[in-house]
C-alpha atoms as a PDB file:
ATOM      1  CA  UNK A   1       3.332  24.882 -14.216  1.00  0.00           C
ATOM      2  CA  UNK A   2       6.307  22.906 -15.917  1.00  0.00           C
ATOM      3  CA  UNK A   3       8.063  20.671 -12.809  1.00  0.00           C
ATOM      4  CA  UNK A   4      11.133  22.904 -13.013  1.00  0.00           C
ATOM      5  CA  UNK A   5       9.658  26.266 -12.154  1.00  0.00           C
ATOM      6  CA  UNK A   6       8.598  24.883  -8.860  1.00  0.00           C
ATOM      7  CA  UNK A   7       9.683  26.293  -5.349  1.00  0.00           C
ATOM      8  CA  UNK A   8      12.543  23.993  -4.147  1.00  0.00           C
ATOM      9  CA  UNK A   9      11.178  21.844  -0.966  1.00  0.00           C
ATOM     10  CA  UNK A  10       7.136  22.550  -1.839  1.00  0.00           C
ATOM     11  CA  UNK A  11       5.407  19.489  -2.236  1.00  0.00           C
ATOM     12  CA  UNK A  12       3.551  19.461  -5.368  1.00  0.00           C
ATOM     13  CA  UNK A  13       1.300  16.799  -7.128  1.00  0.00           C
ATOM     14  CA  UNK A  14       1.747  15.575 -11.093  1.00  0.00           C
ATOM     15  CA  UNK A  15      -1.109  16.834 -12.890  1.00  0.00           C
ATOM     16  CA  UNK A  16       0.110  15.989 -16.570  1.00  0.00           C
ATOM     17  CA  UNK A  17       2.766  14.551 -18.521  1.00  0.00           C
ATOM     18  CA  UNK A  18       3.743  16.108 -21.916  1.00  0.00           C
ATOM     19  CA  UNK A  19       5.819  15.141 -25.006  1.00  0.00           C
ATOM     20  CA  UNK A  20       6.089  12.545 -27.649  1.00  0.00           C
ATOM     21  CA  UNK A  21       5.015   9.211 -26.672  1.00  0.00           C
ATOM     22  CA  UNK A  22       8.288   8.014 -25.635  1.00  0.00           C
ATOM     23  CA  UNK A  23       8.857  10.785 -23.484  1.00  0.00           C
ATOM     24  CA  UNK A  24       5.608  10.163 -21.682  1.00  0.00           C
ATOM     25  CA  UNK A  25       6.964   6.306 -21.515  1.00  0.00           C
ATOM     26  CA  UNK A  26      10.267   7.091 -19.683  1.00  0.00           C
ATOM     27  CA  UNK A  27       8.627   9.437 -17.772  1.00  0.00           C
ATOM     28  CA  UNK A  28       6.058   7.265 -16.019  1.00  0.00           C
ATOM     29  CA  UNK A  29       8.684   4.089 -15.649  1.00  0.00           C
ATOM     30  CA  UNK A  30      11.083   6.617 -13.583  1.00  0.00           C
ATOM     31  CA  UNK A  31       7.569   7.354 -11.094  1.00  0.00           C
ATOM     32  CA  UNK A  32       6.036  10.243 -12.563  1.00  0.00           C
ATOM     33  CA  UNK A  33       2.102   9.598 -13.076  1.00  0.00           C
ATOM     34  CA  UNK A  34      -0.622  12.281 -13.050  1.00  0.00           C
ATOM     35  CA  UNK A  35      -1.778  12.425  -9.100  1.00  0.00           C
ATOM     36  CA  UNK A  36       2.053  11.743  -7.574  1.00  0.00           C
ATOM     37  CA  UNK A  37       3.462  13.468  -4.930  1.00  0.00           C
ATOM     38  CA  UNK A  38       6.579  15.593  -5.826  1.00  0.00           C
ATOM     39  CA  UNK A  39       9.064  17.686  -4.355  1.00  0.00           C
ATOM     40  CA  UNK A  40      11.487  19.451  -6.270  1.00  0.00           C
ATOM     41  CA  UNK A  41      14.860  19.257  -4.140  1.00  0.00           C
ATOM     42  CA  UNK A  42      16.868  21.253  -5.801  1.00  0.00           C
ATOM     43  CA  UNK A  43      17.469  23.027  -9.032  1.00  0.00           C
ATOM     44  CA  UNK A  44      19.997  24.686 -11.449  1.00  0.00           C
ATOM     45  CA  UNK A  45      20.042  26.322 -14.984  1.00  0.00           C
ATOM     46  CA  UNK A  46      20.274  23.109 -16.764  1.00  0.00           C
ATOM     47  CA  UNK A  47      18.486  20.320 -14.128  1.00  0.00           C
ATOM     48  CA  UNK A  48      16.526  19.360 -11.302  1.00  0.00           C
ATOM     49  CA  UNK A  49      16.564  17.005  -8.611  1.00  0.00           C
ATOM     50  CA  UNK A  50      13.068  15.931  -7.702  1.00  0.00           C
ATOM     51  CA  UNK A  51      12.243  13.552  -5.131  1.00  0.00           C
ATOM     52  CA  UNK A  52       9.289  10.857  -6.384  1.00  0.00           C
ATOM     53  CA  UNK A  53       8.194   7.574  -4.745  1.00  0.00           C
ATOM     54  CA  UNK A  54      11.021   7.808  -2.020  1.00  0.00           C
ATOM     55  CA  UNK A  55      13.879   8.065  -5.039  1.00  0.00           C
ATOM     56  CA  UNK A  56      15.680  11.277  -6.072  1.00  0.00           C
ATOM     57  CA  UNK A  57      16.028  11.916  -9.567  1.00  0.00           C
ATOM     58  CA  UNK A  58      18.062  14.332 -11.667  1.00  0.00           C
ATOM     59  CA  UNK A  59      16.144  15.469 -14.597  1.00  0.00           C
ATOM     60  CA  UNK A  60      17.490  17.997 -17.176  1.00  0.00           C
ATOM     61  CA  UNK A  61      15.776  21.048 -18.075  1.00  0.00           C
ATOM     62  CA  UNK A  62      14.416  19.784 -21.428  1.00  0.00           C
ATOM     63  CA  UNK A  63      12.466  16.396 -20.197  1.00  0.00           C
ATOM     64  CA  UNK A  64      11.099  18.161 -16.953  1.00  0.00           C
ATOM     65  CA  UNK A  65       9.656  20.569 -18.933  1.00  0.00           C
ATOM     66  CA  UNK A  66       7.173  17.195 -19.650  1.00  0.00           C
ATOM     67  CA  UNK A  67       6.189  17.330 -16.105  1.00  0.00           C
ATOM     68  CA  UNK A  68       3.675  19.930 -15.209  1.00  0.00           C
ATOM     69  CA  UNK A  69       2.635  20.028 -11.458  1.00  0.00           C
ATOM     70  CA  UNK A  70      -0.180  21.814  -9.821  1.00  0.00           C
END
C-alpha cells in the first residue's frame, strides 16, 4: 500500500520504493530504504508527515506515492 494511505500513528515498515531513478535517489537520502520503520503522523489531501529515523518529514502526495509500506 502507497505510504499515504496508511492509518495515521500505525507503525509500518518500507517494503519498496517506486519511480524514476531519481526519485528512488531522493527518496533513500531523506531515510526511506526497503525494511525501515515508519509512522505516518499525519496526513492531508495534498501531503504527509511521516516520521523516519527519528526525523519528521513532509512529503507531498505525488512522491509518497513512491513509498509503499506493508
Amino acid at each position: 500500500m502507497p505510504i499515504h494511505n496508511a492509518v495515521p500513528s500505525q507503525l509500518m515498515v518500507v517494503a519498496a520504493l517506486g519511480g524514476p531513478r531519481e526519485v528512488r535517489s531522493r527518496l533513500t537520502d531523506l531515510g526511506f530504504t526497503p525494511g525501515t520503520p515508519v509512522c505516518v503522523l499525519s496526513r492531508t489531501n495534498e501531503s504527509v508527515i511521516v516520521k523516519v529515523r527519528g526525523s519528521r518529514i513532509m512529503l507531498n502526495n505525488s512522491l509518497a506515492c513512491n513509498i509503499t509500506v506493508k
